[in-house]
Protein backbone atom coordinates (compact mmCIF):
# COMPACT_ATOMS: atom_id res chain seq x y z
CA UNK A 1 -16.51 -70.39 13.97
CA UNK A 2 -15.49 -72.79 11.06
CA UNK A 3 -17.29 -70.81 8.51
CA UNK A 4 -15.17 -67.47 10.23
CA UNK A 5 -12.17 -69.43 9.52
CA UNK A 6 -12.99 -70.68 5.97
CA UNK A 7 -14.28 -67.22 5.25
CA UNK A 8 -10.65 -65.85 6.50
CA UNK A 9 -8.47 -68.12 5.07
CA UNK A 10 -10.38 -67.99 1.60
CA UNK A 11 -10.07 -63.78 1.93
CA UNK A 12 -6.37 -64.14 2.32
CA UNK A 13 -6.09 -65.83 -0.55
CA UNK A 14 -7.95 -63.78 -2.59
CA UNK A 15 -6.69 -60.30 -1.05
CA UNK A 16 -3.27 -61.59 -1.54
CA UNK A 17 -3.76 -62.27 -5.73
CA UNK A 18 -5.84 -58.75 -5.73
CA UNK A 19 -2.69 -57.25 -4.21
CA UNK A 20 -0.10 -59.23 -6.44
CA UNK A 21 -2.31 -58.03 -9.59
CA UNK A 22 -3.04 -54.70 -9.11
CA UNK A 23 0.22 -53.00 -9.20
CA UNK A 24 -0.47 -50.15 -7.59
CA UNK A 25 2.38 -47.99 -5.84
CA UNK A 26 1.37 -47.79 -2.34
CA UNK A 27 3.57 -44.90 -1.71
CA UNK A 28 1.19 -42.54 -3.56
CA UNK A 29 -1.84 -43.64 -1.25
CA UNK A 30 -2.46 -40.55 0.64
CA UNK A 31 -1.81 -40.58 4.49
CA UNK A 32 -5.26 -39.54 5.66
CA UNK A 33 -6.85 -41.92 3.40
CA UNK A 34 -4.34 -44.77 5.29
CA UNK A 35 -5.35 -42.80 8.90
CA UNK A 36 -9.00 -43.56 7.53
CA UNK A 37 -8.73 -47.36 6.85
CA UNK A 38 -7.30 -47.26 10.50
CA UNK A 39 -10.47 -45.48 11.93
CA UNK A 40 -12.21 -49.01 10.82
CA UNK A 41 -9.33 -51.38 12.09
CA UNK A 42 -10.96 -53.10 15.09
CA UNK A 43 -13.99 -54.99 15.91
CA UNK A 44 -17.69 -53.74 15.43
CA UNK A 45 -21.22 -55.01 16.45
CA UNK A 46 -23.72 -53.35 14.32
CA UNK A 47 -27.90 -52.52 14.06
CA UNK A 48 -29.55 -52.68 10.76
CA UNK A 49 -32.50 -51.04 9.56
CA UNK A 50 -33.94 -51.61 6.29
CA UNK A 51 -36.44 -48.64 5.18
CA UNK A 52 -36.74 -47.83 8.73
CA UNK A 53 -37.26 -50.94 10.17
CA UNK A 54 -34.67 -52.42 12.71
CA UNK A 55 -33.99 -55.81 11.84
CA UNK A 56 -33.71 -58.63 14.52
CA UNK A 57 -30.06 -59.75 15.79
CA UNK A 58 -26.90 -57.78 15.77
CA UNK A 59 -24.03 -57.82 13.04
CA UNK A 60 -20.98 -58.97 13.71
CA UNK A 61 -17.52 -57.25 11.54
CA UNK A 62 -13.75 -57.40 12.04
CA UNK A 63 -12.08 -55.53 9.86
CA UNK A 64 -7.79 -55.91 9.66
CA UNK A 65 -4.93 -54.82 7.74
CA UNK A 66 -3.67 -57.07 4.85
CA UNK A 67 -0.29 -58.02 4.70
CA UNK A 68 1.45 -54.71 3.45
CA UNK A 69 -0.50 -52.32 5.94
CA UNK A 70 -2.29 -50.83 2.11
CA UNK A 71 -5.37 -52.52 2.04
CA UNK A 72 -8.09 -53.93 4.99
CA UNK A 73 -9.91 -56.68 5.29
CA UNK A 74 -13.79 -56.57 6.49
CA UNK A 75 -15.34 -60.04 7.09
CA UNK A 76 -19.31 -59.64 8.47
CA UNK A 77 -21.86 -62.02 9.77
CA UNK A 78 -25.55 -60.80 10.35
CA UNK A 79 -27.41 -63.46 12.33
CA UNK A 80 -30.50 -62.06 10.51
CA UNK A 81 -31.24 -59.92 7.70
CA UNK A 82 -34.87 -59.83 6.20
CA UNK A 83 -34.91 -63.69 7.58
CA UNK A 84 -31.75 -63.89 5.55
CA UNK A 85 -28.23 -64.97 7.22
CA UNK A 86 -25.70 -63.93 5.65
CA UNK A 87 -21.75 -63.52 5.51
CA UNK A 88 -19.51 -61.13 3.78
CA UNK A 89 -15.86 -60.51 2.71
CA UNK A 90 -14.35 -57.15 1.44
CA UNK A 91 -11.22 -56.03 0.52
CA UNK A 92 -10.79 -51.85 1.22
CA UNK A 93 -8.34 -49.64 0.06
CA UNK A 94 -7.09 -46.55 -2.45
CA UNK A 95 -7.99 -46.63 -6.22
CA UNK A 96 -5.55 -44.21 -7.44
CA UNK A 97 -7.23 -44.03 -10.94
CA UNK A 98 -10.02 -42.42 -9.47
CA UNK A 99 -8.95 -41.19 -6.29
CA UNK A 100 -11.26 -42.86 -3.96
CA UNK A 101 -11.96 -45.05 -1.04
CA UNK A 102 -12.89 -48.19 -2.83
CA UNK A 103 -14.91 -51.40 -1.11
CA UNK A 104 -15.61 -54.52 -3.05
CA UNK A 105 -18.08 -56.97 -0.97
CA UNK A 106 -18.56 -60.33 -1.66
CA UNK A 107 -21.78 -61.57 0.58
CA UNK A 108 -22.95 -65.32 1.27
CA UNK A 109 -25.88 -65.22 -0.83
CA UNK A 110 -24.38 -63.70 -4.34
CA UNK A 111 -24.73 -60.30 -3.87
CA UNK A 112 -22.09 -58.17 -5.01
CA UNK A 113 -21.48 -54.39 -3.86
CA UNK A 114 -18.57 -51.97 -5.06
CA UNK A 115 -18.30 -48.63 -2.90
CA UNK A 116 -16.62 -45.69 -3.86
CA UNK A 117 -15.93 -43.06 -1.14
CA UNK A 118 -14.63 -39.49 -1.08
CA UNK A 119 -13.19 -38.04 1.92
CA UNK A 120 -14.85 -35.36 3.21
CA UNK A 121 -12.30 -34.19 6.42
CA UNK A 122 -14.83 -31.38 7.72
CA UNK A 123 -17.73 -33.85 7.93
CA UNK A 124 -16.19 -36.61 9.02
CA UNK A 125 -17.75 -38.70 7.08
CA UNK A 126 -16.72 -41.14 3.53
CA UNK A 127 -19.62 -39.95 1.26
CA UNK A 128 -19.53 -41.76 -2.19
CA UNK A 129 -21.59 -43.77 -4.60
CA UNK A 130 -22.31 -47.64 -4.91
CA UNK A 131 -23.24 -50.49 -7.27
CA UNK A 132 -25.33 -53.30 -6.33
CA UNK A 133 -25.71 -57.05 -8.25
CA UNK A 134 -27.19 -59.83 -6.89
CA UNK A 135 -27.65 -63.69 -7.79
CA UNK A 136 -31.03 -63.33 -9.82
CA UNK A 137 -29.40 -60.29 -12.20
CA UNK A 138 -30.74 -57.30 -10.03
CA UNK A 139 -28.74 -54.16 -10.62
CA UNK A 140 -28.78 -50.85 -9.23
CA UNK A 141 -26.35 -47.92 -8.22
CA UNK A 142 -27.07 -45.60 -5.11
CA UNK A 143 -25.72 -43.21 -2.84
CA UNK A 144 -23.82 -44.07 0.57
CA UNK A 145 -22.28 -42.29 3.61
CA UNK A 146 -20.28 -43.78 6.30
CA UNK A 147 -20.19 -41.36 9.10
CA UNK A 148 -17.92 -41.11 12.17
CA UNK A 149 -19.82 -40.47 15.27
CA UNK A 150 -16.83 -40.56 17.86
CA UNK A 151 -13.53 -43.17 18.22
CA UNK A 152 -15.96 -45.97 18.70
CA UNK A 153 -19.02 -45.35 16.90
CA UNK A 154 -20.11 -44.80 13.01
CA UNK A 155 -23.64 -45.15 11.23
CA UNK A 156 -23.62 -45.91 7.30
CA UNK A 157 -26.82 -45.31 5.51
CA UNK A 158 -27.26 -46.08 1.68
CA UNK A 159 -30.05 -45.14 -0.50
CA UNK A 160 -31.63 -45.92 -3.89
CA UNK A 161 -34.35 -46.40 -6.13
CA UNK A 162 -36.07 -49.17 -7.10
CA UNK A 163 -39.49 -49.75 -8.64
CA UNK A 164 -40.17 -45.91 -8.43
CA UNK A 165 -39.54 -45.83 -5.02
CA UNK A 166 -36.85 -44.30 -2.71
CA UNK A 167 -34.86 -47.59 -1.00
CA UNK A 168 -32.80 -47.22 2.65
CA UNK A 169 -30.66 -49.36 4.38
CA UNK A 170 -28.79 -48.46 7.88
CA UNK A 171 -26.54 -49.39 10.09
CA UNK A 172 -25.28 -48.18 13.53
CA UNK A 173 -21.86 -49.62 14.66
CA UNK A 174 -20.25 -49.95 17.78
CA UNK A 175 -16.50 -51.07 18.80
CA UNK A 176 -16.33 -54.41 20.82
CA UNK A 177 -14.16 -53.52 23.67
């Protein structure tokens, strides 16, 4: 719980500079894309699978509005990832210089990870493209889809490749009532 809070109260801090700095007028930010941050508003347990494989233990995310109602918030745990816990923060909103969803996730163990999302309405779904950096210098870009399944269910899946081979990572996610 004291590295929930720590992870909150640093978030706040940074999601209020990000929304000081970027001087962006929120009345342009489309409505749907607003109704869409809302679909994620809530908490979420989550499964994991990594090429296919589940992983052990359950995700944890709570994702929030920051102060303005423009942007969310996503904080994650994962008890256990590839014998790996980790922790993330995000801050999500509209990039109206390219007209996208955008993510930017900050995780426990260095990794960084920006997503950019389209809308796609008749799919329900946020299809878009991300980049991926890690601690040791890794770099790669990828594809990713977050899918709405019903009210109080969506699967992501990401893909990639790397070393000449086609990379997948998965997750199903379920509202905590």
């Amino acid at each position: 719980m004291t590295r929930f809070v720590s992870l909150s109260a640093g978030l706040f801090v940074l999601s209020a500079g990000l929304l000081i700095a970027a001087d962006v007028d929120t009345k342009k930010i489309p409505k749907d894309v607003v109704d869409e941050m809302e679909y994620r508003v809530g908490e979420w347990e989550s499964k994991t699978l990594i090429d296919g494989v589940e992983q052990p233990g359950n995700g944890h995310e709570v994702t929030k509005w920051a102060p303005g109602g423009k942007y969310c918030i996503i904080v994650t745990e994962t008890d256990v990832e590839n014998g790996v816990a980790r922790e993330g923060i995000c801050i999500a909103g509209w990039d109206p210089a390219t007209n996208k969803l955008v993510e930017r996730w900050h995780v426990s163990d260095g990794l960084h990870l920006s997503y950019q999302y389209n809308i796609d309405k008749a799919k329900n779904a946020w299809v878009g493209t991300f980049t991926y950096a890690d601690a040791q210098g890794k770099k790669f870009e990828g594809e990713s889809v977050v899918q709405k399944t019903s009210h109080d269910e969506w699967t992501w899946k990401a893909s990639w490749m790397e070393g000449g081979q086609k990379k997948t990572r998965s997750a199903f996610n379920r509202r905590v009532k």
